[in-house]
PDB file of N, CA and C in Angstrom:
ATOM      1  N   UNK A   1       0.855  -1.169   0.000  1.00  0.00           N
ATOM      2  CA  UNK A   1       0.000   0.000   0.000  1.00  0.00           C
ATOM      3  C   UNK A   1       0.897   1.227   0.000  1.00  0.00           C
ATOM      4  N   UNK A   2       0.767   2.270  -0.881  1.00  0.00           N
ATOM      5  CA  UNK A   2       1.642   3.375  -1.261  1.00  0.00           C
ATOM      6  C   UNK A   2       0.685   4.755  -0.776  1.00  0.00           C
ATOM      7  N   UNK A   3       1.210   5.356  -0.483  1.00  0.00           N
ATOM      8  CA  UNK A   3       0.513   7.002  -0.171  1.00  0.00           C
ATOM      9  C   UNK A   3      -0.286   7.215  -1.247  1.00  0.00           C
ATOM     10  N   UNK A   4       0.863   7.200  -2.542  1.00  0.00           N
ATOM     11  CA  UNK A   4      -0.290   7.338  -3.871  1.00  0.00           C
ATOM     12  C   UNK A   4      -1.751   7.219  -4.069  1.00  0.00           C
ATOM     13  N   UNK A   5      -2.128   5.743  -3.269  1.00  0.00           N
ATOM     14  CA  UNK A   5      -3.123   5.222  -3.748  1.00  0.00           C
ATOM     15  C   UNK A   5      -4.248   5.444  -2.864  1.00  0.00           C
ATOM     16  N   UNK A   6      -3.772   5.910  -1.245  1.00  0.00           N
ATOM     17  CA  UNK A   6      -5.316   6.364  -0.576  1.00  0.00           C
ATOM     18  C   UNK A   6      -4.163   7.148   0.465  1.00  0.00           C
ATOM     19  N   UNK A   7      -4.769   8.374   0.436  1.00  0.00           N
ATOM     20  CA  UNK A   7      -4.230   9.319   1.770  1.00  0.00           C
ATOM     21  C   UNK A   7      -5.055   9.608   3.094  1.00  0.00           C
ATOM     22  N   UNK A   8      -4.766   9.265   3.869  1.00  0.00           N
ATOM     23  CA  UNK A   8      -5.654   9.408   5.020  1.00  0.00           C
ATOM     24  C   UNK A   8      -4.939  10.802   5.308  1.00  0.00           C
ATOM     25  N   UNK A   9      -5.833  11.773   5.635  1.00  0.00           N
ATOM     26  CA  UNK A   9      -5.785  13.572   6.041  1.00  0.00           C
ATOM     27  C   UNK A   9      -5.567  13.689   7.124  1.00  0.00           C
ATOM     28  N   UNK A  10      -5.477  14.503   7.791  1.00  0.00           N
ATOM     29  CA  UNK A  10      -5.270  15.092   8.886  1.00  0.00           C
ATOM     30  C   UNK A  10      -4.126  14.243   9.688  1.00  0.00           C
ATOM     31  N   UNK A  11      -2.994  14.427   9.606  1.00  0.00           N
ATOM     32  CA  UNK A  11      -2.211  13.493  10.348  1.00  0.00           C
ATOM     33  C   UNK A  11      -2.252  14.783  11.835  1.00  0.00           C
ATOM     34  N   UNK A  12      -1.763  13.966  12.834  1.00  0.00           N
ATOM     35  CA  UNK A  12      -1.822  14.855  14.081  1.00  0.00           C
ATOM     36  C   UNK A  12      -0.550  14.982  14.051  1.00  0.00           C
ATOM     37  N   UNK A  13       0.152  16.651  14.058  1.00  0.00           N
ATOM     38  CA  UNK A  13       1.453  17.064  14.301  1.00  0.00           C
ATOM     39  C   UNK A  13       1.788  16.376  15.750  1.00  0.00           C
ATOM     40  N   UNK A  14       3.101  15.575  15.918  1.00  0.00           N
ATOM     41  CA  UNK A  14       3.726  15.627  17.440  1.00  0.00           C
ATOM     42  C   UNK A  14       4.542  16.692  17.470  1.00  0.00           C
ATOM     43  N   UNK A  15       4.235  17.758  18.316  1.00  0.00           N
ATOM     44  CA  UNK A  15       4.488  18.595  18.385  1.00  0.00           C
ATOM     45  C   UNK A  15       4.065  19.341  20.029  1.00  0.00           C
ATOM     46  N   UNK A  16       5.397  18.824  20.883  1.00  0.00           N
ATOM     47  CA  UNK A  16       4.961  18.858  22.608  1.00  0.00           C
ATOM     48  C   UNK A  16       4.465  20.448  22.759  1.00  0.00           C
ATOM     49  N   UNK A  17       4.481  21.259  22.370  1.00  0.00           N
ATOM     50  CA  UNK A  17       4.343  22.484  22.770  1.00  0.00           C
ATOM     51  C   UNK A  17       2.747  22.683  22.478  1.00  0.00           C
ATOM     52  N   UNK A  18       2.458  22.111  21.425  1.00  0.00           N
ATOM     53  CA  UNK A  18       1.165  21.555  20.971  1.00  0.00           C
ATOM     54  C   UNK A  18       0.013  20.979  21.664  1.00  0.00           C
ATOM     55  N   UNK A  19       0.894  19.841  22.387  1.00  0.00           N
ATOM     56  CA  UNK A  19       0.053  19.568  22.802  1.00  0.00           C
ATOM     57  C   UNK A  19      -1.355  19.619  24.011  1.00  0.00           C
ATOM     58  N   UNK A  20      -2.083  19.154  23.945  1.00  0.00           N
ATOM     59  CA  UNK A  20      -3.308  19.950  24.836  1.00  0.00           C
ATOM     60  C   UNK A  20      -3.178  19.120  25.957  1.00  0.00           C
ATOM     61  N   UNK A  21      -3.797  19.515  27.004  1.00  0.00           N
ATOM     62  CA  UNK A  21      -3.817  18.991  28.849  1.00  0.00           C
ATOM     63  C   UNK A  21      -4.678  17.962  28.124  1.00  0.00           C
ATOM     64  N   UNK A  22      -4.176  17.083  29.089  1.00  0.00           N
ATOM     65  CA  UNK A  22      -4.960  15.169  29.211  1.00  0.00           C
ATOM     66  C   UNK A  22      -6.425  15.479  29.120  1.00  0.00           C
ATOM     67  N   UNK A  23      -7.177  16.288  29.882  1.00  0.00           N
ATOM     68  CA  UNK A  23      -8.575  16.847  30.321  1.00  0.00           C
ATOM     69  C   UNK A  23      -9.586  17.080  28.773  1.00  0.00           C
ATOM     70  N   UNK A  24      -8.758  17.822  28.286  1.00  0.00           N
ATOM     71  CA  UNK A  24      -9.011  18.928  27.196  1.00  0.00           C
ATOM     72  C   UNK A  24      -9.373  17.720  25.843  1.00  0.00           C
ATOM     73  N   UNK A  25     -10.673  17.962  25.692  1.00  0.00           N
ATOM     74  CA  UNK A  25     -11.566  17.424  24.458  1.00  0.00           C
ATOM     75  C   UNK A  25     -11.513  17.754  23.088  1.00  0.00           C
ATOM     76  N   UNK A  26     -10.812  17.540  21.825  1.00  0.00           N
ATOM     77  CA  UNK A  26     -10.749  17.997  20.665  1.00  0.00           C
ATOM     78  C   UNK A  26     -11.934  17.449  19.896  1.00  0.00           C
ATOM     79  N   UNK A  27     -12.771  18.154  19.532  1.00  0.00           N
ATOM     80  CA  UNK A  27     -13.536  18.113  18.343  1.00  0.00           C
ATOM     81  C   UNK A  27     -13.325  17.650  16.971  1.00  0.00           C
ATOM     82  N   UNK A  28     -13.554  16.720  16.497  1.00  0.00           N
ATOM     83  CA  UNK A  28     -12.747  16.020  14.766  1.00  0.00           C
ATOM     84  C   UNK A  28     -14.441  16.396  14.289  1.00  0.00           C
ATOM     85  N   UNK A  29     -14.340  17.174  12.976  1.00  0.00           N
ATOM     86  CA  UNK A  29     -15.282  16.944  12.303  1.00  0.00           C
ATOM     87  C   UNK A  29     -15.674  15.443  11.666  1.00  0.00           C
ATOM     88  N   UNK A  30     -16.838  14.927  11.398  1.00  0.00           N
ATOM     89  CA  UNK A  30     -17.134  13.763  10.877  1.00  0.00           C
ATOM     90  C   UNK A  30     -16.967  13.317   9.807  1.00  0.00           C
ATOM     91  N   UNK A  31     -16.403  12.083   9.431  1.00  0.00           N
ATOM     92  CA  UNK A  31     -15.990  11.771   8.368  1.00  0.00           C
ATOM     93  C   UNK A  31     -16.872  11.400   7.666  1.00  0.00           C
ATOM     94  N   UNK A  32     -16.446  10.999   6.399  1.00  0.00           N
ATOM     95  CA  UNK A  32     -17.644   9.921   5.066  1.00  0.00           C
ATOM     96  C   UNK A  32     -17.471   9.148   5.616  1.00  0.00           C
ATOM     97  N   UNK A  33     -18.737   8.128   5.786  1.00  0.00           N
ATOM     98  CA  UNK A  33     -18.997   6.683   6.055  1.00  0.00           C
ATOM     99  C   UNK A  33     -18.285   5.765   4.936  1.00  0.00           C
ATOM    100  N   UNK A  34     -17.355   4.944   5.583  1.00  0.00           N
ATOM    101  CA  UNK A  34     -16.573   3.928   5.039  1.00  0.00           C
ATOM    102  C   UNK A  34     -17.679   2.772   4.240  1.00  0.00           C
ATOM    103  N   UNK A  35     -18.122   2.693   2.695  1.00  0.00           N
ATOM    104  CA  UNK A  35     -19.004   1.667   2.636  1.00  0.00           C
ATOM    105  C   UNK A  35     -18.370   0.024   2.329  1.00  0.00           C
ATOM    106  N   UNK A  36     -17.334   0.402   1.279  1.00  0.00           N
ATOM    107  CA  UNK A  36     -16.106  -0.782   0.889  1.00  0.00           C
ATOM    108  C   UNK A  36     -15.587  -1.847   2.446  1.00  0.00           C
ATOM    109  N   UNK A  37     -15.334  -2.422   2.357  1.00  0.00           N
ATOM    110  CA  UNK A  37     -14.458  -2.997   3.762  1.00  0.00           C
ATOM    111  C   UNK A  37     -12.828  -2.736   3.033  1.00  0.00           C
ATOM    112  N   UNK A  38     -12.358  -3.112   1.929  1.00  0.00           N
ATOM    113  CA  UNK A  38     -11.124  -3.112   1.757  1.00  0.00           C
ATOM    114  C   UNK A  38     -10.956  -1.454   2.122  1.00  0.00           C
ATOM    115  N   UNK A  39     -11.803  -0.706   1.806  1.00  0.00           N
ATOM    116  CA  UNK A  39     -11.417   0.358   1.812  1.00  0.00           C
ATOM    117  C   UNK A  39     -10.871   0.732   3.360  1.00  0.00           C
ATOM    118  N   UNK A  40     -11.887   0.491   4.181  1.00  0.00           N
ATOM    119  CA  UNK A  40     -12.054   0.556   5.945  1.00  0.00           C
ATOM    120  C   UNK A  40     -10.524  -0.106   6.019  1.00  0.00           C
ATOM    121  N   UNK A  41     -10.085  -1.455   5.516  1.00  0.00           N
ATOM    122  CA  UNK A  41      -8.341  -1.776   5.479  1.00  0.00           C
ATOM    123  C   UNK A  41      -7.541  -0.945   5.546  1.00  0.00           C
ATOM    124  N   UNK A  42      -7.498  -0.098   4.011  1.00  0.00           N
ATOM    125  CA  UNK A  42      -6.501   0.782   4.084  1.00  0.00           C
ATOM    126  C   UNK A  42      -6.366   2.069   4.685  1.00  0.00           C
ATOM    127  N   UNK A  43      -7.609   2.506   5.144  1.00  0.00           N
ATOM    128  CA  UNK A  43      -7.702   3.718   5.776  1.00  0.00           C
ATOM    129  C   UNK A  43      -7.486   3.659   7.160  1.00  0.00           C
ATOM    130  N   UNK A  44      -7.704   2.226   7.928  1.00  0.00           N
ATOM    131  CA  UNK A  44      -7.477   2.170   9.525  1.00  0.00           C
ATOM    132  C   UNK A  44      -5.803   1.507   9.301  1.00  0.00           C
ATOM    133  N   UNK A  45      -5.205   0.999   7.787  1.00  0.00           N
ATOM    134  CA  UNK A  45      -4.268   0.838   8.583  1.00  0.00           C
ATOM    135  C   UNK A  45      -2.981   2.332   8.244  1.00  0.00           C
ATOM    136  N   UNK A  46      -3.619   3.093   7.361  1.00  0.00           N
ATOM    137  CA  UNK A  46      -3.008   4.239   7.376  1.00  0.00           C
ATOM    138  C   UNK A  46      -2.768   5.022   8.618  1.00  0.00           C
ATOM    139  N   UNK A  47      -4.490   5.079   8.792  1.00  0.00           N
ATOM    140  CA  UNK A  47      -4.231   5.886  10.612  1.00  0.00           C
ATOM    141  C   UNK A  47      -3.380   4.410  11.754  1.00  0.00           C
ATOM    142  N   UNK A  48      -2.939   3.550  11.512  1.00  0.00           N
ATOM    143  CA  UNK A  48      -2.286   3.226  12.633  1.00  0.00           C
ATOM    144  C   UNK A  48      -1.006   3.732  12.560  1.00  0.00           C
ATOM    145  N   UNK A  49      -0.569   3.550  11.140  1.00  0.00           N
ATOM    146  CA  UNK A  49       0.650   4.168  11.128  1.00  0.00           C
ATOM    147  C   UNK A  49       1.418   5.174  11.550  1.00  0.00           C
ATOM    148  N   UNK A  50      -0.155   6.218  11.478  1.00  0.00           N
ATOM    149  CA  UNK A  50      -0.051   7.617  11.981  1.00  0.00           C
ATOM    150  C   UNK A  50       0.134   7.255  13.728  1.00  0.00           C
ATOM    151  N   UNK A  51      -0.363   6.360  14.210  1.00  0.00           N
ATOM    152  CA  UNK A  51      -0.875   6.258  15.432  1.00  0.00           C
ATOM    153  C   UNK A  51       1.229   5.659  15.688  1.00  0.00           C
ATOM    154  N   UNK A  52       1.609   4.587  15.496  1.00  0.00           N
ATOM    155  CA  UNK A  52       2.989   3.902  15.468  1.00  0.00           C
ATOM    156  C   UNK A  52       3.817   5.186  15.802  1.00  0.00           C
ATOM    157  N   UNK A  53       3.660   6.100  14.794  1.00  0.00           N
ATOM    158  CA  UNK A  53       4.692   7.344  15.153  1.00  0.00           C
ATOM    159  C   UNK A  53       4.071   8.455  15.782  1.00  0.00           C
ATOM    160  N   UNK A  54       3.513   7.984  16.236  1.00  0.00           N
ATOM    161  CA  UNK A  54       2.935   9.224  17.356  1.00  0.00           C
ATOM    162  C   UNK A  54       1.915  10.559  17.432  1.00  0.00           C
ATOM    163  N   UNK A  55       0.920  10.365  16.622  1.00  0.00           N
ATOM    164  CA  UNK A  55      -0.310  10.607  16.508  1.00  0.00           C
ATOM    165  C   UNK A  55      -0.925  10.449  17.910  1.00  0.00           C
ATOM    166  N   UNK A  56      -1.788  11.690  18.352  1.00  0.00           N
ATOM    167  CA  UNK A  56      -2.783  11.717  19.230  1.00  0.00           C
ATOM    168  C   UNK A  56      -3.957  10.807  18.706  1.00  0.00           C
ATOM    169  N   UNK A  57      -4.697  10.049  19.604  1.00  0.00           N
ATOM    170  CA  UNK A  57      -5.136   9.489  19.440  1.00  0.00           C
ATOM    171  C   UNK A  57      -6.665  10.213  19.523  1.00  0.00           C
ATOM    172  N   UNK A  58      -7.909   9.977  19.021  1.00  0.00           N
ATOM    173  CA  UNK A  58      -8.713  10.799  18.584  1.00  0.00           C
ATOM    174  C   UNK A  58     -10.068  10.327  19.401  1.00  0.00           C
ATOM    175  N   UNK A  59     -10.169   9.111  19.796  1.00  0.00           N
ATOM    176  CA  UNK A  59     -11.149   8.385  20.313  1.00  0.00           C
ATOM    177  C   UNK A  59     -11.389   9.596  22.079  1.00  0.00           C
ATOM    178  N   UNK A  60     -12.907   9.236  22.203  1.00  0.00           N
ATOM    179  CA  UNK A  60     -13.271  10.000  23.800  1.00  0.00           C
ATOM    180  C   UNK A  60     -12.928   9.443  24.376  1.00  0.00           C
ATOM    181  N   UNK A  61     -12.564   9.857  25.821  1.00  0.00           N
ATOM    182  CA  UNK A  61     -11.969   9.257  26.970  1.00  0.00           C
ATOM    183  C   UNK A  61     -12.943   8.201  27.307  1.00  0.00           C
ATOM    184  N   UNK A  62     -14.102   8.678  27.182  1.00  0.00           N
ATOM    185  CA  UNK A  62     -15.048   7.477  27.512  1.00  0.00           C
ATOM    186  C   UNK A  62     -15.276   5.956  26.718  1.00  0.00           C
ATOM    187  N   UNK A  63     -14.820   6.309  25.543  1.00  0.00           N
ATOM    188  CA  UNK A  63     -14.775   4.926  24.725  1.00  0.00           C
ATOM    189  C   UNK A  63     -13.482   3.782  25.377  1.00  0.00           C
ATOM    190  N   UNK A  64     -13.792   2.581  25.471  1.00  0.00           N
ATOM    191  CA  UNK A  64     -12.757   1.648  25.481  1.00  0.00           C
ATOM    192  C   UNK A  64     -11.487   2.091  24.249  1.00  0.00           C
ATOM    193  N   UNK A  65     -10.258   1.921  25.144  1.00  0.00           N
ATOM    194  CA  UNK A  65      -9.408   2.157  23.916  1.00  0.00           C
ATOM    195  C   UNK A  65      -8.515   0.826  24.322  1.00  0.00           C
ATOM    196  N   UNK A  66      -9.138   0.142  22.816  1.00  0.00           N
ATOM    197  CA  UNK A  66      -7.279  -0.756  22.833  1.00  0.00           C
ATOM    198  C   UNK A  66      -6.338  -0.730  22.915  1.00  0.00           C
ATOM    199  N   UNK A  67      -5.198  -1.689  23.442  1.00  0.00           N
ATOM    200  CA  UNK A  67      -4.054  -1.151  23.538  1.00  0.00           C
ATOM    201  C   UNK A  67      -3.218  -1.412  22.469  1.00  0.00           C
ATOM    202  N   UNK A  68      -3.760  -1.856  21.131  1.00  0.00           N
ATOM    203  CA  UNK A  68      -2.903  -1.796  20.218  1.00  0.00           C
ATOM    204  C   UNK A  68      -3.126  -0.960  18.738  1.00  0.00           C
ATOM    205  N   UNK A  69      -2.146  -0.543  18.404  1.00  0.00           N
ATOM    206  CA  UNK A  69      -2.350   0.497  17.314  1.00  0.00           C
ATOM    207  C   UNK A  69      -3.333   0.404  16.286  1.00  0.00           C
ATOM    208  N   UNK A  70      -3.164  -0.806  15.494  1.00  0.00           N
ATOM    209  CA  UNK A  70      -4.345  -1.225  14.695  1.00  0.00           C
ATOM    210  C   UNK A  70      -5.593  -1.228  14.928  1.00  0.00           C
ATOM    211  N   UNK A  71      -5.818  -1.850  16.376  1.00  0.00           N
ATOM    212  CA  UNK A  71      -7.458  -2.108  17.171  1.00  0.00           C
ATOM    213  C   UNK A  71      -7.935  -0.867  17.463  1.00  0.00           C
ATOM    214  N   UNK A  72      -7.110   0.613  17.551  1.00  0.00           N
ATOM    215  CA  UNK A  72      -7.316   1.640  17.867  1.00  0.00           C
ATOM    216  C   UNK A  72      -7.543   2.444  16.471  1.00  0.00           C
ATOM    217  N   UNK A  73      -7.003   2.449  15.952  1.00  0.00           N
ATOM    218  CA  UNK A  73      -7.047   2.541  14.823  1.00  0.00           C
ATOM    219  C   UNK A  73      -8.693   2.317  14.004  1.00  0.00           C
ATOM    220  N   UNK A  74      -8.608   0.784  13.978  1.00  0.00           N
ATOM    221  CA  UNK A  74      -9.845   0.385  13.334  1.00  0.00           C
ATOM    222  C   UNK A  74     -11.363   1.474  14.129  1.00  0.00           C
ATOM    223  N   UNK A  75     -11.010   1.156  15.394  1.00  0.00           N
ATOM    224  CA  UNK A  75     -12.272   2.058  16.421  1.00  0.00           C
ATOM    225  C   UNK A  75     -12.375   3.918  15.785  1.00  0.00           C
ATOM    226  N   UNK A  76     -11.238   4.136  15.429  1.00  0.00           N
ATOM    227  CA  UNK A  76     -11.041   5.444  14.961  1.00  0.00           C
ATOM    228  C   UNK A  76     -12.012   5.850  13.784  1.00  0.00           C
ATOM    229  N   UNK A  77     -11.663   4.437  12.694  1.00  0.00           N
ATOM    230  CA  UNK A  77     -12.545   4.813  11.621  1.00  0.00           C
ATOM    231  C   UNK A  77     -13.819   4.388  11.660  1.00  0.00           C
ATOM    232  N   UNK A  78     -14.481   3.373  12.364  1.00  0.00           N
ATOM    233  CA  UNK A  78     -15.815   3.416  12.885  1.00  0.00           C
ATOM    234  C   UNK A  78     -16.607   4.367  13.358  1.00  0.00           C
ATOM    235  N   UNK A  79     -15.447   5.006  14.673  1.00  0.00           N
ATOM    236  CA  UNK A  79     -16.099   6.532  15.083  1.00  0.00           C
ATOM    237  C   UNK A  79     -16.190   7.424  14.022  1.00  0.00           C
ATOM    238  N   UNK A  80     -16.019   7.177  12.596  1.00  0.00           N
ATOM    239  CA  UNK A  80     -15.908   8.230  11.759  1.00  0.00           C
ATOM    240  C   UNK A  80     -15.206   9.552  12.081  1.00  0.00           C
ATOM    241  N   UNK A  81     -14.246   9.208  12.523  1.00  0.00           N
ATOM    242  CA  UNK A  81     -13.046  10.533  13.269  1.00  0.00           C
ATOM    243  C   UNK A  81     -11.837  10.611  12.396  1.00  0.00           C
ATOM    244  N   UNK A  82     -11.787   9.496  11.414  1.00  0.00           N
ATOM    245  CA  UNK A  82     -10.778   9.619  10.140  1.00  0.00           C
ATOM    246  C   UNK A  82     -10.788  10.273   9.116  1.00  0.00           C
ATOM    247  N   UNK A  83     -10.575  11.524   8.639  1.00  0.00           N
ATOM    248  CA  UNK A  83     -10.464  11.794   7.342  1.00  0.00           C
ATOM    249  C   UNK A  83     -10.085  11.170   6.140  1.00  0.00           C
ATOM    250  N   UNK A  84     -10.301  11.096   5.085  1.00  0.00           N
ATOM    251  CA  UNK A  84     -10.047  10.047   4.037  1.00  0.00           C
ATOM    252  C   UNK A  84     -10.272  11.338   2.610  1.00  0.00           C
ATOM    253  N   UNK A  85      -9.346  10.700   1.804  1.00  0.00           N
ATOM    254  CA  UNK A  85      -9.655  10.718   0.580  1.00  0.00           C
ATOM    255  C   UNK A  85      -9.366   9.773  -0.372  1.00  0.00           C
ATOM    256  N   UNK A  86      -9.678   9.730  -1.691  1.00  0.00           N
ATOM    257  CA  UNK A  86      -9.211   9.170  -2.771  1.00  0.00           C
ATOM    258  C   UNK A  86      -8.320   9.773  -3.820  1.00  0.00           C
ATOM    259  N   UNK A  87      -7.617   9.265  -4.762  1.00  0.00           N
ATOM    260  CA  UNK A  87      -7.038  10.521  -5.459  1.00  0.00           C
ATOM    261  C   UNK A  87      -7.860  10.115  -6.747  1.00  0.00           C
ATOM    262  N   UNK A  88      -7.556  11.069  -7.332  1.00  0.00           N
ATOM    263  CA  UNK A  88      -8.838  11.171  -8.923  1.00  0.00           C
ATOM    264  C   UNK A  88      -7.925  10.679  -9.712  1.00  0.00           C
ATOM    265  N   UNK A  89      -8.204   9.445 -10.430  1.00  0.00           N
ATOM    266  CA  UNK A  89      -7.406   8.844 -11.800  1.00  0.00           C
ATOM    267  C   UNK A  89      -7.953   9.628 -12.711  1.00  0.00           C
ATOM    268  N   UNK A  90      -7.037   9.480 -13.774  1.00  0.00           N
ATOM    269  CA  UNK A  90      -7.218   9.811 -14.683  1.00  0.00           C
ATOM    270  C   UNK A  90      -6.638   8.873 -16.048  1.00  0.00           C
ATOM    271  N   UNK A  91      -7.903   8.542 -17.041  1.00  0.00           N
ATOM    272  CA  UNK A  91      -7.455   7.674 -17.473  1.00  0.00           C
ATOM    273  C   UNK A  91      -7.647   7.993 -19.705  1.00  0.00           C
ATOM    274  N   UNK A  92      -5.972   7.979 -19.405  1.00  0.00           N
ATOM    275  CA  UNK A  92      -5.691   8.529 -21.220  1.00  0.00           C
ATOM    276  C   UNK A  92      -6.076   6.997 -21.979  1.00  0.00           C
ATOM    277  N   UNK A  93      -6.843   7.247 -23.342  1.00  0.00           N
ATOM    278  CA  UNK A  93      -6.872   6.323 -24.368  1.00  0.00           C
ATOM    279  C   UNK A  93      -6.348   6.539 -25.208  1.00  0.00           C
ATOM    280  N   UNK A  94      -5.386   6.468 -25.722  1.00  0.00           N
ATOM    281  CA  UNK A  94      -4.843   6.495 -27.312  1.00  0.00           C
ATOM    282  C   UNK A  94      -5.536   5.359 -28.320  1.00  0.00           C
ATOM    283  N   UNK A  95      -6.167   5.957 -29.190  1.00  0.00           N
ATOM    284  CA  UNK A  95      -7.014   5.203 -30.155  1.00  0.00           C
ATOM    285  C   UNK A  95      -6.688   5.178 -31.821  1.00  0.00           C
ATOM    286  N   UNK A  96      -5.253   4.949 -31.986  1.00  0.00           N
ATOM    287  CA  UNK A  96      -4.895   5.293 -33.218  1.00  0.00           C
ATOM    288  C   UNK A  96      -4.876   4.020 -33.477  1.00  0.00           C
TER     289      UNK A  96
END
């Protein structure tokens, strides 16, 4: 799986100066509903990646959070708290 082919948005800067008190609630606007499953694949395992190197994690304090990147991950894009896109092909015919 290459960046090329699906970009998950919003990566969270690590950035300590940045960051907000434990307490303090961030708001994620809502994402598009994942309908594909392969798709839900590459997009939760993009955000784990994000999550591996140190991405805030996006889930409410009140939700169960797994303790592993992927399982957290996957919960991420369920909560629809993942941004996603696709990139637009474009596709040339030469018809000579």
């Amino acid at each position: 799986m290459s960046d090329e082919i699906l970009h998950a948005e919003s990566a969270d800067p690590v950035d300590p100066a940045a960051t907000p008190e434990p307490d303090e609630v961030i708001e994620y606007p809502e994402a598009v509903r994942i309908e594909s499953r392969f798709l839900f694949v590459d997009v939760s395992a993009m955000r784990a990646k994000q999550l591996r190197k140190g991405a805030r994690v996006r889930l409410a304090p009140d939700v169960p959070r797994p303790l592993k990147p992927e399982r957290m991950a996957m919960e991420e894009v369920r909560h629809r708290l993942v941004e996603w896109a696709l990139p637009e092909f474009k596709v040339e015919i030469d018809l000579r």
